[in-house]
C-alpha atoms as a PDB file:
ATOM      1  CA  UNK A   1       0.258 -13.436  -8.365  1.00  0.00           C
ATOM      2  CA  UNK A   2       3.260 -14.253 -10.296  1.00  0.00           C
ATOM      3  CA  UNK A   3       4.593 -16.037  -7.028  1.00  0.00           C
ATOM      4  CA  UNK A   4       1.096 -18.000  -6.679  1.00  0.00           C
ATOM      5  CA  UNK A   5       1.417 -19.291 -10.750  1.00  0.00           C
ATOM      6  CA  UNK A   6       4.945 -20.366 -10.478  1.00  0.00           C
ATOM      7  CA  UNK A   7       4.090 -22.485  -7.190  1.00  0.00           C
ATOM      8  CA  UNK A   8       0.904 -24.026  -9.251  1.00  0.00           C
ATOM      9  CA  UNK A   9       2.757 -24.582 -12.411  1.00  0.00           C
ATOM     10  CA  UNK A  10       5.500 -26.122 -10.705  1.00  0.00           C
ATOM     11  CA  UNK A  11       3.328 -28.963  -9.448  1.00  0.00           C
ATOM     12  CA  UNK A  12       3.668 -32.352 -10.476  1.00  0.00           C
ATOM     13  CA  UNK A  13       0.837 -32.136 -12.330  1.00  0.00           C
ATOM     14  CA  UNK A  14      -0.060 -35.794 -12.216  1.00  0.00           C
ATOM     15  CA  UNK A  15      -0.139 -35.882  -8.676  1.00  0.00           C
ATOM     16  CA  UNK A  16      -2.186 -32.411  -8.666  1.00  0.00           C
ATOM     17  CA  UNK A  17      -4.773 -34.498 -10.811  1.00  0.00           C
ATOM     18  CA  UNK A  18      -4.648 -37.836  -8.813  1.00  0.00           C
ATOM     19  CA  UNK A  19      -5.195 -35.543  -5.371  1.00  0.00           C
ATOM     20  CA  UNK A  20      -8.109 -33.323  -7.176  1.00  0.00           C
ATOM     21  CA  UNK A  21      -9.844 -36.805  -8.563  1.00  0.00           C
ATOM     22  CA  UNK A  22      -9.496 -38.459  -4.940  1.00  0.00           C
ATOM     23  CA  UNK A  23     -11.288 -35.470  -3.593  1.00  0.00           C
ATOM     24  CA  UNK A  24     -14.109 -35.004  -6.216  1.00  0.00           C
ATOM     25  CA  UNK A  25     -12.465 -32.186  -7.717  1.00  0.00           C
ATOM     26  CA  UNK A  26     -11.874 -32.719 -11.350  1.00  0.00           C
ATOM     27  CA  UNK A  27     -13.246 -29.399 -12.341  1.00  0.00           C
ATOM     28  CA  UNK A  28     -10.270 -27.929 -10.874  1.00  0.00           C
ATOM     29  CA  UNK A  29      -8.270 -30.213 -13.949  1.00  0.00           C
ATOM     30  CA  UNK A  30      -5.765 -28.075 -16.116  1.00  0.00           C
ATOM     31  CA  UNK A  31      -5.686 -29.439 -19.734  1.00  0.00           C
ATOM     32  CA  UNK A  32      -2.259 -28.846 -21.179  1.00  0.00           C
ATOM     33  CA  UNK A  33      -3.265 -25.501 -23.513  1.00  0.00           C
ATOM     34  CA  UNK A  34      -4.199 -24.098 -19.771  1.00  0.00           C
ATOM     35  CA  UNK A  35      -0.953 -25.152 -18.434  1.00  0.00           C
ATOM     36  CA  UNK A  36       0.647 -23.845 -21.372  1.00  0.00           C
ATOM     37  CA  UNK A  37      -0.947 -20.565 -20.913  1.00  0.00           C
ATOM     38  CA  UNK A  38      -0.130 -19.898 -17.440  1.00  0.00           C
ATOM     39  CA  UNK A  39       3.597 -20.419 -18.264  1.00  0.00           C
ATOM     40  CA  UNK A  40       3.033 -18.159 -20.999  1.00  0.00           C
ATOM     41  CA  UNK A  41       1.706 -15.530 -18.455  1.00  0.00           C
ATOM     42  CA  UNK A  42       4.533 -16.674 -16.162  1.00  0.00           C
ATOM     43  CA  UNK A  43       6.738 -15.202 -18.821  1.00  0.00           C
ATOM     44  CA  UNK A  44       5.093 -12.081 -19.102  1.00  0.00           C
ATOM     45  CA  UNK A  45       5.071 -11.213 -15.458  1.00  0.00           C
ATOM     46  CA  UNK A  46       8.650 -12.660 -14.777  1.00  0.00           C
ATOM     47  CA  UNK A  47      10.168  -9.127 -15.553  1.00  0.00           C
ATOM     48  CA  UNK A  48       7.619  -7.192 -13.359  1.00  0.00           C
ATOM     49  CA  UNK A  49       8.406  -9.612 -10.143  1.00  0.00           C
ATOM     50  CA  UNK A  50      12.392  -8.696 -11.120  1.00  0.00           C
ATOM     51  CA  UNK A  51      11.893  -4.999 -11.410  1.00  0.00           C
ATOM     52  CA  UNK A  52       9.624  -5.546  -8.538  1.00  0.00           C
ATOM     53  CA  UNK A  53      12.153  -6.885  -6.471  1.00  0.00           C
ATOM     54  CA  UNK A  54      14.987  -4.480  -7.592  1.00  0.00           C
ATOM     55  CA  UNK A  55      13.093  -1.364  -6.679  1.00  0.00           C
ATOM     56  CA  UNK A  56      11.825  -2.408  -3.300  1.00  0.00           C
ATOM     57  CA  UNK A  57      15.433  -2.542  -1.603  1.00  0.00           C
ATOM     58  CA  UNK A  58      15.011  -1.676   2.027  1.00  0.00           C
ATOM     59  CA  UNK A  59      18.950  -1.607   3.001  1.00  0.00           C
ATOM     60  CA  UNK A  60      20.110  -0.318  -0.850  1.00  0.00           C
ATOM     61  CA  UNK A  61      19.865   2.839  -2.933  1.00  0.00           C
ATOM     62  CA  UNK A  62      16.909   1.999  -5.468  1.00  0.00           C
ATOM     63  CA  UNK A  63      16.694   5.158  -7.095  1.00  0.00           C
ATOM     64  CA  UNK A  64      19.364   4.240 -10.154  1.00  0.00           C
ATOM     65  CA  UNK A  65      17.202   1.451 -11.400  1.00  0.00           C
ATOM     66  CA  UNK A  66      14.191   3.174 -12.058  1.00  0.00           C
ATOM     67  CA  UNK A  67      15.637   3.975 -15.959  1.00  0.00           C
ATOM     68  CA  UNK A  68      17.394   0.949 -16.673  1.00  0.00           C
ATOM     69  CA  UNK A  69      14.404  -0.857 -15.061  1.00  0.00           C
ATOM     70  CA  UNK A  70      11.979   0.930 -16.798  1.00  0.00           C
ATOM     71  CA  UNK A  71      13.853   0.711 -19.655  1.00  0.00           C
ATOM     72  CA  UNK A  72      14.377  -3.053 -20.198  1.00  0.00           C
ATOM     73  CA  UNK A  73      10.999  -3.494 -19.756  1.00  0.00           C
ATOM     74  CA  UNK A  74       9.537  -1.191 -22.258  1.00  0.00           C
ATOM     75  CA  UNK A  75      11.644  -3.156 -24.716  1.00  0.00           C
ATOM     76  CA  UNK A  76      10.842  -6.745 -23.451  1.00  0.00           C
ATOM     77  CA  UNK A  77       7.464  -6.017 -23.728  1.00  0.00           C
ATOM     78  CA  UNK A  78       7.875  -4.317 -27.227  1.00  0.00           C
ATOM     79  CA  UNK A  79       9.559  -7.079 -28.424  1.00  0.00           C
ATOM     80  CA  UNK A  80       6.640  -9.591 -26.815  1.00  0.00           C
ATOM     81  CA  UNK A  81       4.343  -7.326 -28.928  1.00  0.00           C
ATOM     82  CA  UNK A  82       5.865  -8.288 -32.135  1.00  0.00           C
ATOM     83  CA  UNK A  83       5.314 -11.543 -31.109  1.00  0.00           C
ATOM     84  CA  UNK A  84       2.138 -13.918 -31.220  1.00  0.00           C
ATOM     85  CA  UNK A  85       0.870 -14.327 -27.908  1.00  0.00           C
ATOM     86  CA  UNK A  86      -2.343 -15.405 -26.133  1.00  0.00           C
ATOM     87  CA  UNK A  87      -2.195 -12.766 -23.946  1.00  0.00           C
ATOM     88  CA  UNK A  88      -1.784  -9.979 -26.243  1.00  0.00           C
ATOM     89  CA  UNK A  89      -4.021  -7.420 -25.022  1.00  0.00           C
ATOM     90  CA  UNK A  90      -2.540  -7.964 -21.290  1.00  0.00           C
ATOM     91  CA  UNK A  91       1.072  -6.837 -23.071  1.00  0.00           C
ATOM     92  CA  UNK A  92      -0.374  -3.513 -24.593  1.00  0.00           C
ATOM     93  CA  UNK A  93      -2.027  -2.741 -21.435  1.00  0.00           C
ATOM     94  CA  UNK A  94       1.040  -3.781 -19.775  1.00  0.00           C
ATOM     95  CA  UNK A  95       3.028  -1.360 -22.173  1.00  0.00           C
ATOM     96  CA  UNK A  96       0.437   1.607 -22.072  1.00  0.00           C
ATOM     97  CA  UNK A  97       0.611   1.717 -18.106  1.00  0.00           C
ATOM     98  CA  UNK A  98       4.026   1.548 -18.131  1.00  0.00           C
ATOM     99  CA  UNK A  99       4.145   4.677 -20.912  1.00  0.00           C
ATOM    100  CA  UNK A 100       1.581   6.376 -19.173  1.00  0.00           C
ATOM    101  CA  UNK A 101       3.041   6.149 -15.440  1.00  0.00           C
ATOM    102  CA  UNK A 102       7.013   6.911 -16.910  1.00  0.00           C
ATOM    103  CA  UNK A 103       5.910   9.267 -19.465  1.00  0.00           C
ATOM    104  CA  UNK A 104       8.539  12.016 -18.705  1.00  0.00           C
ATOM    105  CA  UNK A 105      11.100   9.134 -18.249  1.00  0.00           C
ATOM    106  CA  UNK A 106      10.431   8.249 -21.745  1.00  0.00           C
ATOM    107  CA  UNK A 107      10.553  11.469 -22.907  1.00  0.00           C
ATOM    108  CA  UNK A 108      13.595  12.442 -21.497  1.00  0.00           C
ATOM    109  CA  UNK A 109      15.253   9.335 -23.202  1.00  0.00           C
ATOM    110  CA  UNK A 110      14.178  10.737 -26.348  1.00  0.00           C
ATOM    111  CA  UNK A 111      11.637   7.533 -27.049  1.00  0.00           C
ATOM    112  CA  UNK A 112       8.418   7.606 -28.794  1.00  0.00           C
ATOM    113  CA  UNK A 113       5.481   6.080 -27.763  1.00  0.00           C
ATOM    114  CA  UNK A 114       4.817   3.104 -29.388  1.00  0.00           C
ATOM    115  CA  UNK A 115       2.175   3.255 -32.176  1.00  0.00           C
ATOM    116  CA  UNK A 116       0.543   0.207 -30.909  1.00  0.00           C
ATOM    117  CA  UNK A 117      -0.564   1.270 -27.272  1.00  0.00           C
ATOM    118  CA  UNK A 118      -3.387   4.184 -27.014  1.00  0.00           C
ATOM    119  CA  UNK A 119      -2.621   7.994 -26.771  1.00  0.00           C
ATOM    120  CA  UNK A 120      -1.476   9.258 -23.648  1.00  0.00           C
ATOM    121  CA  UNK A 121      -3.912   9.302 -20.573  1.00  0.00           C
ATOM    122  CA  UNK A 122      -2.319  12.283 -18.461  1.00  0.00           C
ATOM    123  CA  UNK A 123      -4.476  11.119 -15.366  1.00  0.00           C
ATOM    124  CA  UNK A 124      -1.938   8.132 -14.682  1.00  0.00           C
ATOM    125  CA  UNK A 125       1.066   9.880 -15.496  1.00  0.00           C
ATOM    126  CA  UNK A 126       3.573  10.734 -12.535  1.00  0.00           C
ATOM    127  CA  UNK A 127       5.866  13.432 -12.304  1.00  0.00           C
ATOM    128  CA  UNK A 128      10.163  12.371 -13.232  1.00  0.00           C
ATOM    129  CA  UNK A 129      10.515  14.837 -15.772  1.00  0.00           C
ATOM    130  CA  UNK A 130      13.897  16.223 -14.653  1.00  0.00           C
ATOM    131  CA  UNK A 131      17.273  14.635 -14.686  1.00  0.00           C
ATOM    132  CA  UNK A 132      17.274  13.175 -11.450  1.00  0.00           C
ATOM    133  CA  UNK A 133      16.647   9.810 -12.111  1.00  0.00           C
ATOM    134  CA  UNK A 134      18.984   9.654 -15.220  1.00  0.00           C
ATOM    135  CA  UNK A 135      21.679  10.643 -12.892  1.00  0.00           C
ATOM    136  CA  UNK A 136      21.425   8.554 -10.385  1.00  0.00           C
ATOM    137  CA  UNK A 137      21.841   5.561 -12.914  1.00  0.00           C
ATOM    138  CA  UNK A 138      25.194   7.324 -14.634  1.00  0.00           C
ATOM    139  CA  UNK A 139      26.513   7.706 -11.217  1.00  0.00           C
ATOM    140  CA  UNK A 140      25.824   4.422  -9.671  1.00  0.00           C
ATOM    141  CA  UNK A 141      29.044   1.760 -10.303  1.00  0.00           C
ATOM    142  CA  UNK A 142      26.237  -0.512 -11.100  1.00  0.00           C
ATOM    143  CA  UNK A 143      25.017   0.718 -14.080  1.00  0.00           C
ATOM    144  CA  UNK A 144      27.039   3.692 -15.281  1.00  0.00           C
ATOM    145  CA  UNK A 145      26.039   3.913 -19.066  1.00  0.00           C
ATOM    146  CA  UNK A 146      25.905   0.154 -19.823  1.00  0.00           C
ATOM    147  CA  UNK A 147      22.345   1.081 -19.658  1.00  0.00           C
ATOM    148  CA  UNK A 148      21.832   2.515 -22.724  1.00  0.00           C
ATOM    149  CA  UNK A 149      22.315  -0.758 -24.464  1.00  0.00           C
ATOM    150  CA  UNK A 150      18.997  -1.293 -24.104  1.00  0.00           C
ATOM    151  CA  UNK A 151      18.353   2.018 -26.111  1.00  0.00           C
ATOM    152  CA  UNK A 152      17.141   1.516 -29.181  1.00  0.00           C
ATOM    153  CA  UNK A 153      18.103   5.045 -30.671  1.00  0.00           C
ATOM    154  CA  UNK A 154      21.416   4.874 -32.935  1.00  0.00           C
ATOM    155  CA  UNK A 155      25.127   6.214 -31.625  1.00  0.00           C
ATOM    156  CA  UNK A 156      24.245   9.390 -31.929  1.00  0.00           C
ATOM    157  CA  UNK A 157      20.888   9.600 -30.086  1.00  0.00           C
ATOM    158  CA  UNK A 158      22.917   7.687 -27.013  1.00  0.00           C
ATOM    159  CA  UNK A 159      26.285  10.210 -27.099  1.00  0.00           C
ATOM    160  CA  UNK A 160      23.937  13.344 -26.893  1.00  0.00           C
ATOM    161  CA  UNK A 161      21.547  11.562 -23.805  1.00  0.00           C
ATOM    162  CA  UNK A 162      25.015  10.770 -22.664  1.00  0.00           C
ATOM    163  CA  UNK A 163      26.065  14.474 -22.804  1.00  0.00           C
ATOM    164  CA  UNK A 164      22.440  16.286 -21.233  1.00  0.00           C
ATOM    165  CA  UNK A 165      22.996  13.413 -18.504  1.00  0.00           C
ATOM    166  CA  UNK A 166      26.486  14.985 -18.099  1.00  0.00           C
ATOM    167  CA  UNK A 167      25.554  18.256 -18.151  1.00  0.00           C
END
């Protein structure tokens, strides 16, 4: 989908309109709020076509960028929650499923669950509640700790993650 909206939105939109009027197709119009929302969406799902793309590696390990991955979007879409946005509900639903699904990822990283999204709805969860994946992440040259940037616990909170990950 994300694929499909960038491809519309970057139309000429002129042409678009001159092609749709030529054909009797003016409902099919975009008025510039309705462009201006699908870029906004565009924005929104830009991160999930990334981490998308990242985790899908055929011919790569993929395994160390589940945290970081699931990481930097928990905060993107945190900080698009403090934000005002059209598509507001889409980002807390975006932000529950990804707290739901990563629970014990999140847990293990010592992060609460934001007060905004709903309470936890254990049917969706799936099971990473052991070190594993933290590992992976320390271990790959990639990523090493430069991860935990995206951490929002203080010093402290990151040298003693830094430590269990250690053993």
């Amino acid at each position: 989908m994300y694929r499909q909206l960038c491809a519309i939105i970057n139309l000429d939109q002129s042409k678009l309109g001159n092609v749709f009027r030529q054909s009797n197709h003016e409902n099919l119009l975009m008025s510039s709020k309705e462009i201006q929302h699908l870029r906004e969406l565009i924005s929104i799902l830009e991160r999930f076509s990334e981490a998308t793309d990242i985790t899908q590696g055929e011919k790569m390990i993929t395994i160390s960028c589940v945290v970081p991955t699931n990481l930097l979007l928990a905060k993107t879409l945190s900080d698009m929650m403090g934000q005002q946005t059209t598509f507001m509900v889409l980002v807390r639903n975006l932000l529950q499923g990804l707290h739901d699904r990563f629970h014990d990822i999140f847990v293990s990283l010592g992060l609460p669950r934001p007060s905004e999204i709903a309470p936890l709805d254990r049917c969706r969860i799936l099971k990473f509640d052991d070190n594993l994946l933290m590992m992976a992440t320390a271990l790959d040259p990639a990523f090493g700790y430069h991860w935990l940037q995206d951490h929002p616990g203080d010093v402290e909170a990151k040298q003693q993650l830094r430590l269990r990950i250690n053993g």
